[in-house]
C-alpha atoms as a PDB file:
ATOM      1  CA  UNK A   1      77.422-139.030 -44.059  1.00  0.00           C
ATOM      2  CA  UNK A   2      80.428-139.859 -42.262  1.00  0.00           C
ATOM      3  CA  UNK A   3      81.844-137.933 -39.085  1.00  0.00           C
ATOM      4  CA  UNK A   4      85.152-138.596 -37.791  1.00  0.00           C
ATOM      5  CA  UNK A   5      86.227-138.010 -34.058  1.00  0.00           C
ATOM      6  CA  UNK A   6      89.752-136.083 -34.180  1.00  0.00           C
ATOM      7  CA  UNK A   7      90.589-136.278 -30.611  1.00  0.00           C
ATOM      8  CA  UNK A   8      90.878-139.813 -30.058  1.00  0.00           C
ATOM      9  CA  UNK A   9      93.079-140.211 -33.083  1.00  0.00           C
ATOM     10  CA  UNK A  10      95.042-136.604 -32.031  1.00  0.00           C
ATOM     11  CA  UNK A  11      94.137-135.728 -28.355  1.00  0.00           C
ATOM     12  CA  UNK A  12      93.994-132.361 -27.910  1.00  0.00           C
ATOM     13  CA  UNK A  13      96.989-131.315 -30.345  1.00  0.00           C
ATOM     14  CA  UNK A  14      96.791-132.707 -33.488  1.00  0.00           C
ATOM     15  CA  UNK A  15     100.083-132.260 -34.902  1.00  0.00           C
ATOM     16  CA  UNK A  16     101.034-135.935 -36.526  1.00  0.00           C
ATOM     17  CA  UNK A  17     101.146-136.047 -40.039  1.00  0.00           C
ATOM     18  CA  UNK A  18     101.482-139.835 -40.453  1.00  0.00           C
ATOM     19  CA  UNK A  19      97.902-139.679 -38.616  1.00  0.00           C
ATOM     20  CA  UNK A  20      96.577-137.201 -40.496  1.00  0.00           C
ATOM     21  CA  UNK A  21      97.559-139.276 -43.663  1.00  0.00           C
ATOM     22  CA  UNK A  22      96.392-142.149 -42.473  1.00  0.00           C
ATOM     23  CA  UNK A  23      92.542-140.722 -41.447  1.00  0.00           C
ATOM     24  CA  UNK A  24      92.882-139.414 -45.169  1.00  0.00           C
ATOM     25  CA  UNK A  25      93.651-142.767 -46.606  1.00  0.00           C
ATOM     26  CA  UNK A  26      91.538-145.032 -44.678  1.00  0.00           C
ATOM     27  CA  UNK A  27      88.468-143.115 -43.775  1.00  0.00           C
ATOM     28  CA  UNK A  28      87.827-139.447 -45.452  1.00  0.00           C
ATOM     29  CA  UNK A  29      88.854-140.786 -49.356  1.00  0.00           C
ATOM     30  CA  UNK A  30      86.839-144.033 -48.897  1.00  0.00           C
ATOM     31  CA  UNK A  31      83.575-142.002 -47.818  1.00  0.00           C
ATOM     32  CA  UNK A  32      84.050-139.116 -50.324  1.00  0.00           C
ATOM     33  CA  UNK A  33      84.463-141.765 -53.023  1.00  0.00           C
ATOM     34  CA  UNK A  34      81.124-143.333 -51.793  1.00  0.00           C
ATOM     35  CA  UNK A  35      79.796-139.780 -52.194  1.00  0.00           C
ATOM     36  CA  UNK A  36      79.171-138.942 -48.758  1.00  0.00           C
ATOM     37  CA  UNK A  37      79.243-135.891 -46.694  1.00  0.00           C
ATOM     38  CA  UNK A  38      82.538-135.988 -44.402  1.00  0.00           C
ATOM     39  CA  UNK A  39      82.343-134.680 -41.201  1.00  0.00           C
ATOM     40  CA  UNK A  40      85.570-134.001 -39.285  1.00  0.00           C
ATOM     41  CA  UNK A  41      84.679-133.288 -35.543  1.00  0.00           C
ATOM     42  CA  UNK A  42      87.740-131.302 -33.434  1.00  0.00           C
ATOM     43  CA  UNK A  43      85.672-131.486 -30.243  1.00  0.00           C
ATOM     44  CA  UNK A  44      88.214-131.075 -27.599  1.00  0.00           C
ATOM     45  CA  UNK A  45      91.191-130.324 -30.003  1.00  0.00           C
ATOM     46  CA  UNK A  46      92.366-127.439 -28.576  1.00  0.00           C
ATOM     47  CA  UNK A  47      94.918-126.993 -31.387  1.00  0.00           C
ATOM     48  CA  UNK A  48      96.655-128.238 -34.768  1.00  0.00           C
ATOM     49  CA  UNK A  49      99.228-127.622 -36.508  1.00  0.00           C
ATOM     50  CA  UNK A  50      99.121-125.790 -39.951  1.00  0.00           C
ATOM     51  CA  UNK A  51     101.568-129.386 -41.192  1.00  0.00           C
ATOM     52  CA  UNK A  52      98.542-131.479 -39.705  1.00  0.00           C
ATOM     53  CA  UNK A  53      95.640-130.073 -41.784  1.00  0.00           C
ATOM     54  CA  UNK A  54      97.936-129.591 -44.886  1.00  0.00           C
ATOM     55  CA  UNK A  55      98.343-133.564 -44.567  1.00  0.00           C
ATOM     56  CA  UNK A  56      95.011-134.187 -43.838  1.00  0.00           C
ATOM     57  CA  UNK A  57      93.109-132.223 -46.566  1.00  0.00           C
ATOM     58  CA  UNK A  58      95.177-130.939 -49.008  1.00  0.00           C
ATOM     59  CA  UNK A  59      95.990-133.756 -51.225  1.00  0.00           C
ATOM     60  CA  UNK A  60      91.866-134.353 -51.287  1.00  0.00           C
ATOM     61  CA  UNK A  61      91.160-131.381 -52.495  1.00  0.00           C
ATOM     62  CA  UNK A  62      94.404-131.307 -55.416  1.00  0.00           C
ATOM     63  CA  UNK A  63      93.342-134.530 -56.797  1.00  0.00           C
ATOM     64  CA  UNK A  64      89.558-134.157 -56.542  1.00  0.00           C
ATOM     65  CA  UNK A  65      89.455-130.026 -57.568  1.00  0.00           C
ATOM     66  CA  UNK A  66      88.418-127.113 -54.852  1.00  0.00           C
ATOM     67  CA  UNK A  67      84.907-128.199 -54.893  1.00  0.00           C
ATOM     68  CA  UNK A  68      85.217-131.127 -52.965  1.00  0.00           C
ATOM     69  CA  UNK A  69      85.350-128.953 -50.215  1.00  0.00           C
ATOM     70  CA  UNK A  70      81.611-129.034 -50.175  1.00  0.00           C
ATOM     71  CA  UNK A  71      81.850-132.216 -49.221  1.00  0.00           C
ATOM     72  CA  UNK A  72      83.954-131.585 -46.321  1.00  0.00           C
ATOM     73  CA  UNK A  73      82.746-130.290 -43.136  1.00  0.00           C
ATOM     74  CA  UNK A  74      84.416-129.505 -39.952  1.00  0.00           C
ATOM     75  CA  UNK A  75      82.678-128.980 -36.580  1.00  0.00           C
ATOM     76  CA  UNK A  76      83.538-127.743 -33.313  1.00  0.00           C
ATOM     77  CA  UNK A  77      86.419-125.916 -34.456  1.00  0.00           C
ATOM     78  CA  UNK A  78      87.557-123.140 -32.290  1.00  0.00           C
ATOM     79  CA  UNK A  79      89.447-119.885 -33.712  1.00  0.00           C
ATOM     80  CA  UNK A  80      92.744-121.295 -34.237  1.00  0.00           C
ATOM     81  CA  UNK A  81      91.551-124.511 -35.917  1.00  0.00           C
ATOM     82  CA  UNK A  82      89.551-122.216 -38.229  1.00  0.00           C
ATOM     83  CA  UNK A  83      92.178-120.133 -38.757  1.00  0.00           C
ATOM     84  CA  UNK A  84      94.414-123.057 -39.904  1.00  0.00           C
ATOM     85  CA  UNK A  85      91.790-124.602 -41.768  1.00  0.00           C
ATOM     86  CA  UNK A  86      90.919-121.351 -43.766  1.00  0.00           C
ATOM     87  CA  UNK A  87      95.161-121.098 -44.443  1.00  0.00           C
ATOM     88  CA  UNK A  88      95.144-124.510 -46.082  1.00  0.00           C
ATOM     89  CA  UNK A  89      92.332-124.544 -47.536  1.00  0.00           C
ATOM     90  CA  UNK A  90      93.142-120.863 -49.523  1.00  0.00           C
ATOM     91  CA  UNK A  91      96.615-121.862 -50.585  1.00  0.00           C
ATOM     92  CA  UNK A  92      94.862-125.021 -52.464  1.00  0.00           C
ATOM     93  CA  UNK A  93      92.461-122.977 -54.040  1.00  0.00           C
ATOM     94  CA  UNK A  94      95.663-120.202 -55.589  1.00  0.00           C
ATOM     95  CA  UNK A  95      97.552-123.849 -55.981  1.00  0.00           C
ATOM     96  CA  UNK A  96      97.971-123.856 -59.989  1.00  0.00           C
ATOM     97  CA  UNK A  97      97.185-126.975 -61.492  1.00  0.00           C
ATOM     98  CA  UNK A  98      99.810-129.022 -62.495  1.00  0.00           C
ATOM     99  CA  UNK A  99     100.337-130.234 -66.310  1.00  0.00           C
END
């Protein structure tokens, strides 16, 4: 299992994408290809941006399939975050695959 702090990487608005793509790169697609559980904490992130998680997530879950979402947790979330998170991760799962 691997948990990842947000805010220290976002503060309390995580709206970069080139941070997003880079906590993607470096930490959540090494861990999921060592078959761990990734844990992405949003304690004290008040908000993100819908461009953020998009960045963060999406390109996980279009090369891996939808059910690498099982693999993906997220904790202390608050209603917006959730929100955003359900958005994204609802348009990848109507996303048609490519050929």
């Amino acid at each position: 299992m691997k948990e990842i702090e947000l805010f220290p990487k976002t503060g309390n608005f995580a709206e970069n994408k080139d941070v997003a793509r880079e906590l993607r790169i470096n930490e959540i697609i090494p861990a999921l290809k060592n078959h761990q559980v990734v844990i992405l904490d949003f304690n004290k992130v008040d908000s993100a941006t819908q461009s953020f998680l998009h960045a963060l997530i999406s390109d996980i879950i279009r090369k891996e399939g939808y059910e690498i979402i099982d693999r993906l947790n997220f904790k202390n979330c608050n209603d917006t975050i959730k929100k955003l998170i359900t958005i994204v991760t609802d348009y990848m799962q109507e996303e048609e695959p490519t050929v």
